[in-house]
Protein backbone atom coordinates (compact mmCIF):
# COMPACT_ATOMS: atom_id res chain seq x y z
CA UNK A 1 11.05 19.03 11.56
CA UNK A 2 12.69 16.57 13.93
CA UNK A 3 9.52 16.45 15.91
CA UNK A 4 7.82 15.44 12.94
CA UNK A 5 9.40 12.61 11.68
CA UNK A 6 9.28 10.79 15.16
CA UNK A 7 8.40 7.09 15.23
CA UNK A 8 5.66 8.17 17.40
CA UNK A 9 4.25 10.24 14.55
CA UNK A 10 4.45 7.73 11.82
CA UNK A 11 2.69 5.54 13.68
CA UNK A 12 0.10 8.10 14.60
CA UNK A 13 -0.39 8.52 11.19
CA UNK A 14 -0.69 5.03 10.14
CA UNK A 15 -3.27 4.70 12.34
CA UNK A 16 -5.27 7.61 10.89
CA UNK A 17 -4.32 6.18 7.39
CA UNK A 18 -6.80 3.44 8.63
CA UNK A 19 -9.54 5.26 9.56
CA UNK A 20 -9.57 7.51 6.20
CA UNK A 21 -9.46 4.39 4.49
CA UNK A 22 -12.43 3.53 6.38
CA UNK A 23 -14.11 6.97 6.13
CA UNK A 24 -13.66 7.20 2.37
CA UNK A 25 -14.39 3.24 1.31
CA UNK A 26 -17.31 2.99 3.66
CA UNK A 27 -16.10 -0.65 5.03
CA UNK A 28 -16.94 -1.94 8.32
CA UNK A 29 -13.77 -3.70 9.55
CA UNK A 30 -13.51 -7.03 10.51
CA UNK A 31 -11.43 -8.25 13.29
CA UNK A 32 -9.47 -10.20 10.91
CA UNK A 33 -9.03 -6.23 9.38
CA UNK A 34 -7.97 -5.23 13.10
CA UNK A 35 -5.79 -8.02 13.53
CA UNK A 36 -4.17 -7.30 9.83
CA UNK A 37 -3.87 -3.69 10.66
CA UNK A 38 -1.69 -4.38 13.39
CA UNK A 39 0.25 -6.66 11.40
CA UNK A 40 0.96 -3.70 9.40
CA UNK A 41 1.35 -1.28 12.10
CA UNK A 42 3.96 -2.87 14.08
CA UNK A 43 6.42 -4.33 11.74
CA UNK A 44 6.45 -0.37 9.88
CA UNK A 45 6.81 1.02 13.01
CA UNK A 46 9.95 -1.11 13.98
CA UNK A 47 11.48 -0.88 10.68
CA UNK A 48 11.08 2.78 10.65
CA UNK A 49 13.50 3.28 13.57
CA UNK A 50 16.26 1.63 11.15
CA UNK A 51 15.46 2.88 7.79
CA UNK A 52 13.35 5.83 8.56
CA UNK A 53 10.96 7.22 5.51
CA UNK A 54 11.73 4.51 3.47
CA UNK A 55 9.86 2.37 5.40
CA UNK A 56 6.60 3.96 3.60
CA UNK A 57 7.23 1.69 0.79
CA UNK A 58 7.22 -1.71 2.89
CA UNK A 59 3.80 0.49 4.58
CA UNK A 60 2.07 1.00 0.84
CA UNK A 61 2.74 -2.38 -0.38
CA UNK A 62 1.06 -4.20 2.63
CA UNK A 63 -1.46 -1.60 2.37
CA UNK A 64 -2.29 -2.12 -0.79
CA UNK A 65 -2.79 -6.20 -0.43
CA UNK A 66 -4.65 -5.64 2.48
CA UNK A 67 -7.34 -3.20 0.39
CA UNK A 68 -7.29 -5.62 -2.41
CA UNK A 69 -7.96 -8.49 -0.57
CA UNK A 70 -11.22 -6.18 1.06
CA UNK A 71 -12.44 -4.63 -2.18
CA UNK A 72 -9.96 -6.14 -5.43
CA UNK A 73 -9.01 -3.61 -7.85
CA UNK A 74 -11.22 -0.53 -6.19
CA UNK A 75 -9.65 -1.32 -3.26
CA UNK A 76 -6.04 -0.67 -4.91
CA UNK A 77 -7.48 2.53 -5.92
CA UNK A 78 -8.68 3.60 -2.87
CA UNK A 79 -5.66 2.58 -0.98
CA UNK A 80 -3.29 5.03 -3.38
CA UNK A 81 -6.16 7.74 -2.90
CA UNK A 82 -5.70 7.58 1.21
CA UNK A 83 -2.03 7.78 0.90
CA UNK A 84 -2.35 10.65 -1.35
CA UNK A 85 -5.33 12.43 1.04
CA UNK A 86 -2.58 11.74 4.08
CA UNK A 87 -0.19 13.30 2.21
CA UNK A 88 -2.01 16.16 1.46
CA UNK A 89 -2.88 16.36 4.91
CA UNK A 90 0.17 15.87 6.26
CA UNK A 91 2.06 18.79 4.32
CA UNK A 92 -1.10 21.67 5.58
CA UNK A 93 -0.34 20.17 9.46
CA UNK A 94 3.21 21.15 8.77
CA UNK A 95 2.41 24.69 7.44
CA UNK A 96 0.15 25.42 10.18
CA UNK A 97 2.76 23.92 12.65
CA UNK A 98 5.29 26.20 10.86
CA UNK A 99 3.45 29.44 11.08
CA UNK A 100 2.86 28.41 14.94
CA UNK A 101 6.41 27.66 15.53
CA UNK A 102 6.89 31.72 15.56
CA UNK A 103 4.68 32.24 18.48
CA UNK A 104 5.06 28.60 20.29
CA UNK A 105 8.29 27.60 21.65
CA UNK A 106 6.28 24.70 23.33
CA UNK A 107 7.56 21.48 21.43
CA UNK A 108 4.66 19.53 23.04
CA UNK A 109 2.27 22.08 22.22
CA UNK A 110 3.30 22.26 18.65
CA UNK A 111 3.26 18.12 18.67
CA UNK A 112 -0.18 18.71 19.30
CA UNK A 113 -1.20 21.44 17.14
CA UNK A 114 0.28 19.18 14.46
CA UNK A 115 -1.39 16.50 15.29
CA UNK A 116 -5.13 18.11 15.52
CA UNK A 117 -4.42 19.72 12.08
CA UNK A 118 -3.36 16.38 11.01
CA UNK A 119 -6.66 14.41 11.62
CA UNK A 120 -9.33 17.38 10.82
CA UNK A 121 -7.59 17.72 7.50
CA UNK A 122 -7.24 14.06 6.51
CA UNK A 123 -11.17 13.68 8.20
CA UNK A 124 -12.47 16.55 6.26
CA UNK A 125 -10.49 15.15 3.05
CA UNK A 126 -11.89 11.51 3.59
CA UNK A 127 -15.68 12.75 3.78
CA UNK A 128 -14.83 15.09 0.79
CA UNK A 129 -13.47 12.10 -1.25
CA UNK A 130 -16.12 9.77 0.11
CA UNK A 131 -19.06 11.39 -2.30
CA UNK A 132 -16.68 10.74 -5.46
CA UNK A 133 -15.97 7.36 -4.33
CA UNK A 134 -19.83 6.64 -4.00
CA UNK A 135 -20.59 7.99 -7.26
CA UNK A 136 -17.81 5.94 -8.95
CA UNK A 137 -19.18 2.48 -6.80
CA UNK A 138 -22.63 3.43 -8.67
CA UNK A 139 -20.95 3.23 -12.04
CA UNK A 140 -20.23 1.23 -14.29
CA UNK A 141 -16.52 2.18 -14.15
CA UNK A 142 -15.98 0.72 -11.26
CA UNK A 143 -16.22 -3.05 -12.58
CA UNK A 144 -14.02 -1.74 -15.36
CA UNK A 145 -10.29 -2.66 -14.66
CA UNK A 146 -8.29 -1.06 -17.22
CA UNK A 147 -9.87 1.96 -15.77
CA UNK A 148 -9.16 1.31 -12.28
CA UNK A 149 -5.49 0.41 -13.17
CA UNK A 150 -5.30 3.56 -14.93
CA UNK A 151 -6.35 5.83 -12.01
CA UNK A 152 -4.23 3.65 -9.73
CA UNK A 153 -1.32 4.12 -11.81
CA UNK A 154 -2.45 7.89 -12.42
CA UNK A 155 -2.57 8.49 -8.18
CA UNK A 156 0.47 6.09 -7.06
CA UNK A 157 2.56 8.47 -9.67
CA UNK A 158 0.96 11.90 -7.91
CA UNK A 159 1.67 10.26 -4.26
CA UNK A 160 5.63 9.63 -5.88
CA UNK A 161 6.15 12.98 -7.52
CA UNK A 162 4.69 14.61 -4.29
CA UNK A 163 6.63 12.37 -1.56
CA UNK A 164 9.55 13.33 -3.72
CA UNK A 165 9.45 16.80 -3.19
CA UNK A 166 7.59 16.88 0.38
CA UNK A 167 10.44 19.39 2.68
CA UNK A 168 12.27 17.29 4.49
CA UNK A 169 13.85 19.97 6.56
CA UNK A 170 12.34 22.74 8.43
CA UNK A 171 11.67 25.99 5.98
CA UNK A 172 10.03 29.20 6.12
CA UNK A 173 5.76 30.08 6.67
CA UNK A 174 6.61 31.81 3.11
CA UNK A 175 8.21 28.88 1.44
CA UNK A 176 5.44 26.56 2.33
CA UNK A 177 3.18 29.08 0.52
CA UNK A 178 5.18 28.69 -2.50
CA UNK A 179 4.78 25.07 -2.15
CA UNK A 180 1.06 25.32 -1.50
CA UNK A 181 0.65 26.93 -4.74
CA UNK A 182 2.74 24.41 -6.79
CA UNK A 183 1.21 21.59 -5.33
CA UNK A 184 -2.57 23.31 -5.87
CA UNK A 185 -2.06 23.72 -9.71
CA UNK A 186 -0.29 20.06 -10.17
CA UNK A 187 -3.27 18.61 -8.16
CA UNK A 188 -6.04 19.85 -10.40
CA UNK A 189 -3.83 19.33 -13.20
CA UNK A 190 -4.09 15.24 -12.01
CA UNK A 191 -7.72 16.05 -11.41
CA UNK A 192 -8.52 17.27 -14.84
CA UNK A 193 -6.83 14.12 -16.17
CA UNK A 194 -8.81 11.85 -14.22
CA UNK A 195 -11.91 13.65 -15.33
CA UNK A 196 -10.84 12.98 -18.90
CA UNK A 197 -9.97 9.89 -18.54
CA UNK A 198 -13.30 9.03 -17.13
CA UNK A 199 -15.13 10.82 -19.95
CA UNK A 200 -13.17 8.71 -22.28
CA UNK A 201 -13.68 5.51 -20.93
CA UNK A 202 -17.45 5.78 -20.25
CA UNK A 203 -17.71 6.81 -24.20
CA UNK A 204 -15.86 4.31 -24.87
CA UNK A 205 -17.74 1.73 -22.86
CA UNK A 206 -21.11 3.45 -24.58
CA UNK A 207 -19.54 3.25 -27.85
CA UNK A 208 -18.93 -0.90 -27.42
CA UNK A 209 -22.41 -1.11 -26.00
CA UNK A 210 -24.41 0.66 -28.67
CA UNK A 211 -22.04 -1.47 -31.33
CA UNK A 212 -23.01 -4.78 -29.61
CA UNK A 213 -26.95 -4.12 -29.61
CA UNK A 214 -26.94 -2.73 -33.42
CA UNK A 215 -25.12 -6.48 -34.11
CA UNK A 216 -27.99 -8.04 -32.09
CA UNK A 217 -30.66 -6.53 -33.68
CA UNK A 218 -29.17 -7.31 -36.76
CA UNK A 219 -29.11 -11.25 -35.60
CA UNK A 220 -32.34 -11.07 -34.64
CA UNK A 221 -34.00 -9.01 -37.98
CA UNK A 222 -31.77 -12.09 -39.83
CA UNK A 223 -33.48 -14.67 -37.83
CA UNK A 224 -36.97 -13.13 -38.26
């Protein structure tokens, strides 16, 4: 949709980018974070009138540093994870502004419906994601950085694959459905990875752990 990929709307969406990264990585932002945010905000958003979409790589890269410098390697993570929850977000706002288009010949009323679907999705994905997050913070995986390059390697891929094949043109209520379906099973096919991934690590982890006290006690029965 031309109405879609407006530079008004990518930098609406940058901004809520921002706030799911805030909603999902519980941070309170700094004004050096405001001030950075901008930096990020502005440049995309003048590049994007030249070179259009592309301009999301120049967006994830400064992104990313700016999450890594807040949080290190979780923060890489988590940066990946809001592009991918935006995404996600993004493509539902476009199916509901789809099915509306039948009924709606209002473009600024459709600019809108878009844009309400656009932030209750990515809000109600954020607070969704949020619980995960906290659980992983708790872990011990989460000072673990072959891990956390693994599931940053494991999302950036999903948010590539699915860019890739996002519609860039305008197509039918039932195409989107077809879509929707695709994009389900592939997303709990990445989510069952994760899981196993996780599983594997943590036994792993457990595995070193148990080793290294059986070699302690051992020391220490020697020394008695």
């Amino acid at each position: 949709m031309d109405i879609l990929n407006s530079i008004y709307i990518s930098t609406f969406q940058i901004i809520v980018l921002f706030i799911v990264l805030k909603i999902i990585s519980n941070l309170q932002y700094t004004k050096w974070d405001y001030i950075s945010m901008l930096g990020i905000i502005i440049p995309s958003t003048f590049l994007y009138s030249f070179f259009g979409t592309k301009t999301i790589l120049i967006l994830v890269i400064a992104t990313l540093i700016l999450m890594y410098i807040r949080n290190k390697m979780l923060g890489l993570v988590l940066a990946t994870l809001g592009f991918l929850l935006l995404y996600i977000s993004n493509f539902f706002a476009m199916w509901i502004t789809t099915l509306m288009n039948d009924y709606v010949n209002n473009s600024y009323l459709i600019l809108t419906i878009y844009g309400l679907s656009f932030v209750i999705f990515s809000i109600i994905l954020g607070f969704a994601t949020r619980y995960f997050v906290i659980k992983l913070s708790a872990s011990i995986l989460s000072l673990n950085k072959v891990y956390l390059t693994l599931i940053g390697i494991i999302l950036l891929a999903t948010f590539t694959i699915l860019y890739m094949y996002m519609p860039k043109n305008i197509i039918s209520y039932g195409d989107f459905k077809y879509l929707a379906v695709i994009y389900v099973i592939f997303i709990i096919t990445i989510a069952i990875l994760i899981v196993t991934v996780s599983f594997s690590i943590i036994r792993e982890i457990q595995y070193k752990r148990n080793v290294k006290e059986v070699e302690n006690y051992y020391k220490y029965t020697l020394q008695i």
